[in-house]
N, C-alpha and C. Protein backbone atom coordinates (compact mmCIF):
# COMPACT_ATOMS: atom_id res chain seq x y z
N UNK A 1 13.18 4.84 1.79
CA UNK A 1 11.76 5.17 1.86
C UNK A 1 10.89 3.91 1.78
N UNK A 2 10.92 3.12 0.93
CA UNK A 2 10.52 1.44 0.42
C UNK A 2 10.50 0.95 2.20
N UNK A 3 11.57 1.06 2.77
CA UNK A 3 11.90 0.46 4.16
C UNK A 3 10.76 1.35 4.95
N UNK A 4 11.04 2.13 4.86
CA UNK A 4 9.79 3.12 5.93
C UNK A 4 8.48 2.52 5.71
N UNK A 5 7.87 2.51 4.43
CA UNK A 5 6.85 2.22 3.74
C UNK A 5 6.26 0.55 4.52
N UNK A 6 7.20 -0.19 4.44
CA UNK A 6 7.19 -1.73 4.86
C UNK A 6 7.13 -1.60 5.89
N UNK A 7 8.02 -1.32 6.52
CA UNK A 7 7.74 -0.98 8.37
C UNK A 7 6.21 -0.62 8.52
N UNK A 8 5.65 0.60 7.97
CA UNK A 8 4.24 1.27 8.30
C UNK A 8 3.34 0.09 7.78
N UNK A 9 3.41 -0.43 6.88
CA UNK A 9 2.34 -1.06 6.54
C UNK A 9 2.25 -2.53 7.59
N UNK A 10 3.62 -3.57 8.15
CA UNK A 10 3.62 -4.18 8.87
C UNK A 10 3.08 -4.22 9.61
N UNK A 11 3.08 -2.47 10.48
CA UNK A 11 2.68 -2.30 11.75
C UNK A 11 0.91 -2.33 11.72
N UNK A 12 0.57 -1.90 10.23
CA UNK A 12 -1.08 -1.33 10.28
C UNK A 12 -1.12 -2.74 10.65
N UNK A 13 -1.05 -3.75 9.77
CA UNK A 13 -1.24 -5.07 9.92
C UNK A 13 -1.53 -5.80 10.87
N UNK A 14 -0.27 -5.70 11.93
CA UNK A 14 0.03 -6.03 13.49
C UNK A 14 -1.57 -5.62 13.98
N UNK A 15 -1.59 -4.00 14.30
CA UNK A 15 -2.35 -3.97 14.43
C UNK A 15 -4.01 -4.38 13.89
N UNK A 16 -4.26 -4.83 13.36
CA UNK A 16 -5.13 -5.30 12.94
C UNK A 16 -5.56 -6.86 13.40
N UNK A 17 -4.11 -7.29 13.21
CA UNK A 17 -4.45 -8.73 13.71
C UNK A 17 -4.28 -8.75 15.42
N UNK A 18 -3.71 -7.85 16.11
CA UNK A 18 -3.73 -7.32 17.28
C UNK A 18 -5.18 -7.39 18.15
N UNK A 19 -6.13 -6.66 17.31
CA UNK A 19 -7.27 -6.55 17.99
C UNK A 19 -8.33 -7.36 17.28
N UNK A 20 -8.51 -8.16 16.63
CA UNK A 20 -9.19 -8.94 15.79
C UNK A 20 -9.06 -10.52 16.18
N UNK A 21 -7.84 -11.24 16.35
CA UNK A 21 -7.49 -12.65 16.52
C UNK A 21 -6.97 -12.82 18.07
N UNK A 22 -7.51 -14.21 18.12
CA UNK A 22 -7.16 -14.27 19.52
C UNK A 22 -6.86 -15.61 19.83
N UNK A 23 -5.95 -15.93 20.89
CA UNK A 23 -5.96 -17.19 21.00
C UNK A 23 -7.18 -17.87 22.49
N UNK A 24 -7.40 -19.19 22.39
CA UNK A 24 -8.29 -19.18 23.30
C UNK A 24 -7.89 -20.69 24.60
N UNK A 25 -7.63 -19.77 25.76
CA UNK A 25 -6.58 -20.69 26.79
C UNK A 25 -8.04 -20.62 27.88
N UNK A 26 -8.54 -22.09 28.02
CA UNK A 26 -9.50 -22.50 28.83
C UNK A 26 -10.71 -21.94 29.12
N UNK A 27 -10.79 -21.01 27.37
CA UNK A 27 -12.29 -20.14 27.11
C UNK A 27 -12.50 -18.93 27.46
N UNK A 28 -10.63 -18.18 27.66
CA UNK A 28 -10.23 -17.19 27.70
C UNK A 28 -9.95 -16.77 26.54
N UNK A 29 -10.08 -15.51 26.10
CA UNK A 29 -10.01 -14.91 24.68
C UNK A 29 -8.73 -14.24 25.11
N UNK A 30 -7.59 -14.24 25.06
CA UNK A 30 -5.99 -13.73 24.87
C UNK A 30 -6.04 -13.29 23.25
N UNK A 31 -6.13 -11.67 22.97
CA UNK A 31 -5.93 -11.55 21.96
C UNK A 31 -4.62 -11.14 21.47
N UNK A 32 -4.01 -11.41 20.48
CA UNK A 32 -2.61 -11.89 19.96
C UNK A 32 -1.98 -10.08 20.51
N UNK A 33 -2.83 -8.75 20.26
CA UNK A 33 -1.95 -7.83 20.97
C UNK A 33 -1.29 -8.14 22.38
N UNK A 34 -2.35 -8.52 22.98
CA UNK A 34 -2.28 -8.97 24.68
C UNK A 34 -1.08 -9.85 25.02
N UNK A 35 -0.83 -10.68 23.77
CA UNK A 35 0.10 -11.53 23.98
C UNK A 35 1.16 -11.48 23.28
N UNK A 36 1.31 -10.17 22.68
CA UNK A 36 2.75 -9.89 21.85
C UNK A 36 2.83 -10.58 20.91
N UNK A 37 2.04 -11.16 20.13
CA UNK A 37 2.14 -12.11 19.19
C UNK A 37 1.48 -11.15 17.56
N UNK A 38 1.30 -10.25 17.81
CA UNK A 38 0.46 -9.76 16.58
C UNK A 38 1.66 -9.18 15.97
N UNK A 39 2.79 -8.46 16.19
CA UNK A 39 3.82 -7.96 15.32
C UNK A 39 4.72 -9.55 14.21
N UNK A 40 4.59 -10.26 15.32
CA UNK A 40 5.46 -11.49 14.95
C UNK A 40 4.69 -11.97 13.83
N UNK A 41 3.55 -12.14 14.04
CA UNK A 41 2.18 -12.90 12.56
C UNK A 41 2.52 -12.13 11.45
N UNK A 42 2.51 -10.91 11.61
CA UNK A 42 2.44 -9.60 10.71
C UNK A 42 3.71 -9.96 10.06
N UNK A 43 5.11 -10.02 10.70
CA UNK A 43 6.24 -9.63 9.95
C UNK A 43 6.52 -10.86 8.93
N UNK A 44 5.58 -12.40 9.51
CA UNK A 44 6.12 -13.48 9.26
C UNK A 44 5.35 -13.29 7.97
N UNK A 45 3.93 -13.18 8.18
CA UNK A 45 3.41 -12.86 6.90
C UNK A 45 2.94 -11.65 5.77
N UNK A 46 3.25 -11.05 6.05
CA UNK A 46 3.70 -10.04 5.04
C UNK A 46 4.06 -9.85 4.05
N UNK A 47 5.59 -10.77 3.97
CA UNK A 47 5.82 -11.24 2.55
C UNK A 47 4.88 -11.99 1.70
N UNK A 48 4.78 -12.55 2.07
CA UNK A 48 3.00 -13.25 1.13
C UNK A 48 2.41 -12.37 0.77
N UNK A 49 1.69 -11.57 0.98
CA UNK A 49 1.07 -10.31 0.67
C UNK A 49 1.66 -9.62 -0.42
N UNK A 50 3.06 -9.26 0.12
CA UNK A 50 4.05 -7.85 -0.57
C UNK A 50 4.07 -9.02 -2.15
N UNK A 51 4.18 -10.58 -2.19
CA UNK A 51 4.91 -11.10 -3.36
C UNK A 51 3.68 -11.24 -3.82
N UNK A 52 2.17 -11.57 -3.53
CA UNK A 52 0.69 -11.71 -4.14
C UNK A 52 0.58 -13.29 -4.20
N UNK A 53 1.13 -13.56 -2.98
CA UNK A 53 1.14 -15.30 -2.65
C UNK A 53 0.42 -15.81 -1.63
N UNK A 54 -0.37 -14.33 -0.53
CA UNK A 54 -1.29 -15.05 0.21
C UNK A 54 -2.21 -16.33 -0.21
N UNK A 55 -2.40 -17.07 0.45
CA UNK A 55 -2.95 -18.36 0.55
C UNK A 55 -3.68 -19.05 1.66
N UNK A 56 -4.40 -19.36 2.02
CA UNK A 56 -4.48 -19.97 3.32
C UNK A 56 -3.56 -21.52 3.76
N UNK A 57 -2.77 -22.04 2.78
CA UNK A 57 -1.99 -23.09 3.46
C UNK A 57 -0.89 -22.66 3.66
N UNK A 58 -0.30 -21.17 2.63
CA UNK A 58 1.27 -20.91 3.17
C UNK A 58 0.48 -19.76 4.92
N UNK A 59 -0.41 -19.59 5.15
CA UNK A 59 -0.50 -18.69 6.45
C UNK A 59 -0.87 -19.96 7.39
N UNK A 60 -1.35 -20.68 7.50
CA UNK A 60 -1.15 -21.76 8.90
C UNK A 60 -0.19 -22.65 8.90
N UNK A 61 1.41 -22.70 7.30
CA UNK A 61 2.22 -22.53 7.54
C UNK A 61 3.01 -22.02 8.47
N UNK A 62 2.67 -20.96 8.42
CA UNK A 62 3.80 -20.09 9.28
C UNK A 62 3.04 -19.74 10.45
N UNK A 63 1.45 -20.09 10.56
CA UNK A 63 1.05 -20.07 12.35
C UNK A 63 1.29 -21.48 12.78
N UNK A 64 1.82 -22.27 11.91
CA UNK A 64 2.60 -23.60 12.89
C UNK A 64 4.18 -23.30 13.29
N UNK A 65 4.94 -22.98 12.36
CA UNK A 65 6.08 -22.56 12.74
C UNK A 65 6.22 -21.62 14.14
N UNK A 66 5.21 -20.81 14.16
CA UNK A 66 5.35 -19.74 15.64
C UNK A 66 5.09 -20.68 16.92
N UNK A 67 5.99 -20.81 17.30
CA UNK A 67 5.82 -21.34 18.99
C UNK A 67 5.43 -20.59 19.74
N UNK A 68 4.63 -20.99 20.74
CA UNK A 68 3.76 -20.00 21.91
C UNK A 68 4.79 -19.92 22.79
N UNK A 69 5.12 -20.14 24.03
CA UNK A 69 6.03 -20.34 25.14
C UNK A 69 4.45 -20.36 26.13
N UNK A 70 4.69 -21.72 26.91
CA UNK A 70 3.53 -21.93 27.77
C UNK A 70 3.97 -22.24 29.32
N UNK A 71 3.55 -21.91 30.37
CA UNK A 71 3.96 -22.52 31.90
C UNK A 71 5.46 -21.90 32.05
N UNK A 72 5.87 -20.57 31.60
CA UNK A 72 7.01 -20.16 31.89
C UNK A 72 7.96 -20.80 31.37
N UNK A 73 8.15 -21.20 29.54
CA UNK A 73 9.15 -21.66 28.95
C UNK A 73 8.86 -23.09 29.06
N UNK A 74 7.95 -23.69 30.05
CA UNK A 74 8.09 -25.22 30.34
C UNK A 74 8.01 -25.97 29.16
N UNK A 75 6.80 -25.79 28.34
CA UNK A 75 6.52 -26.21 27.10
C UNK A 75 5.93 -24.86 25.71
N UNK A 76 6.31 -25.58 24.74
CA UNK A 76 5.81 -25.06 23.62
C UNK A 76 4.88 -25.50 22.57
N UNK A 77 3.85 -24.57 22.42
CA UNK A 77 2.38 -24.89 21.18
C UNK A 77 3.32 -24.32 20.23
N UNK A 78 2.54 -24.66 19.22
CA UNK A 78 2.44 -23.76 17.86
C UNK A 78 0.91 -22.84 18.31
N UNK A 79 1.26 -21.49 17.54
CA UNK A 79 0.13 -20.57 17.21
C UNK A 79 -1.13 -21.42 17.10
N UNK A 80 -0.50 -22.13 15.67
CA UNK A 80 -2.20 -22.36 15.05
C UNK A 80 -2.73 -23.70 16.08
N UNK A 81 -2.39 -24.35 16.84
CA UNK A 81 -3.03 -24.73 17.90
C UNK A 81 -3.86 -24.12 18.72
N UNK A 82 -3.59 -23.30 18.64
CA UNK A 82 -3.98 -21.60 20.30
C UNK A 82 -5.13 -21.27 19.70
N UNK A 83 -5.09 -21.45 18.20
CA UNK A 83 -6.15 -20.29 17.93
C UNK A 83 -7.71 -21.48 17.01
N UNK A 84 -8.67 -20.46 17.39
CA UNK A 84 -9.94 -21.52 17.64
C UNK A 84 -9.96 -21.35 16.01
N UNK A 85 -11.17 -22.27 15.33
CA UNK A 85 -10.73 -22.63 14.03
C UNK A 85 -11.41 -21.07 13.31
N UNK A 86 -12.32 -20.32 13.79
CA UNK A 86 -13.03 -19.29 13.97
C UNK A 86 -12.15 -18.02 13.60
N UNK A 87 -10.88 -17.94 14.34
CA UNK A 87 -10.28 -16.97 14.62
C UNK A 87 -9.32 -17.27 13.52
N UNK A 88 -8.79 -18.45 13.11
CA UNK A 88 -8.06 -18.96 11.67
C UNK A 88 -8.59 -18.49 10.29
N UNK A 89 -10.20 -18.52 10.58
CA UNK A 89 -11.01 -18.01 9.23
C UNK A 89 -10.87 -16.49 8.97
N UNK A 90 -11.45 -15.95 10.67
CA UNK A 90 -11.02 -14.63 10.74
C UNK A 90 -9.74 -13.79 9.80
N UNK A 91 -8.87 -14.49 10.42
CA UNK A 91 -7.53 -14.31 9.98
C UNK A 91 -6.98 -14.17 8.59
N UNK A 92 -7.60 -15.06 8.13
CA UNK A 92 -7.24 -15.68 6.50
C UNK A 92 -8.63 -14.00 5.71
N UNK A 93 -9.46 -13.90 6.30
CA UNK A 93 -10.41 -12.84 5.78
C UNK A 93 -9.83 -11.67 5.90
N UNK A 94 -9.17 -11.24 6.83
CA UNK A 94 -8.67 -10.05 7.37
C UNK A 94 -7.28 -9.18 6.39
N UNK A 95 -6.97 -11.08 6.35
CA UNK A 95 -5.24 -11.05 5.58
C UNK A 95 -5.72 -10.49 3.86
N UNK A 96 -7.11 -11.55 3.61
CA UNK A 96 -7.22 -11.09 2.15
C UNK A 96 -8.02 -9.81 1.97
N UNK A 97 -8.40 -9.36 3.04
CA UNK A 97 -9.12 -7.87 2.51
C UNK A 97 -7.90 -6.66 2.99
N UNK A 98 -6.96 -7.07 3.52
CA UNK A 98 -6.14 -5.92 3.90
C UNK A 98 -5.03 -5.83 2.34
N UNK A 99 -4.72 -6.96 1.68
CA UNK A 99 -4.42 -7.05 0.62
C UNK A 99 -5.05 -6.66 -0.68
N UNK A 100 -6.19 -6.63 -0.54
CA UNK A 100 -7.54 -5.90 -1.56
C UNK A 100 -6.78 -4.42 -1.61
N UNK A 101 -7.08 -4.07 -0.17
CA UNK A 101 -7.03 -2.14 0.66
C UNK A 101 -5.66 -1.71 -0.02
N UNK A 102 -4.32 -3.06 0.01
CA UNK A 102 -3.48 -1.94 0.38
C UNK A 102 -2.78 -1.48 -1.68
């Protein structure tokens, strides 16, 4: 049940950062649903949350660790490159009020 529980709450998450954050490619707004990237943020950070360790240096931690895939595999960003410094603040607000909620 604990497992069910984690799964559902991941996903609210995903979603959340799904339609909220975005990355921005030549002043195009690609938001992280659009780009399959919102489950991956969610699962990576989560645990931070679940242990009461959110932070903002362990979360652009782990949006440096996420590689984008750019030009068809040619090259690779990190996340927190992609994303405008705006959408980082966003992020870090979103992360600590969904942690307030849950």
């Amino acid at each position: 049940m604990a497992n069910s529980n984690t799964t559902q709450a991941i996903e609210t998450l995903a979603a959340e950062i799904g339609e909220n954050i975005y990355i921005d490619v030549a002043k195009w707004h690609l938001y992280l649903r659009e780009a399959h990237l919102h489950t991956t943020v969610a699962e990576q950070i989560y645990p931070l949350i679940e242990n009461n360790e959110l932070n903002e240096d362990g979360v652009l931690s782990i949006l440096r660790k996420i590689q984008v895939s750019l030009g068809g595999g040619r090259i690779k960003v990190s996340l927190l490159e992609l994303l405008p410094m705006q959408c980082q603040i966003d992020l870090i607000e979103l992360l600590e009020e969904y942690q307030r909620n849950r």
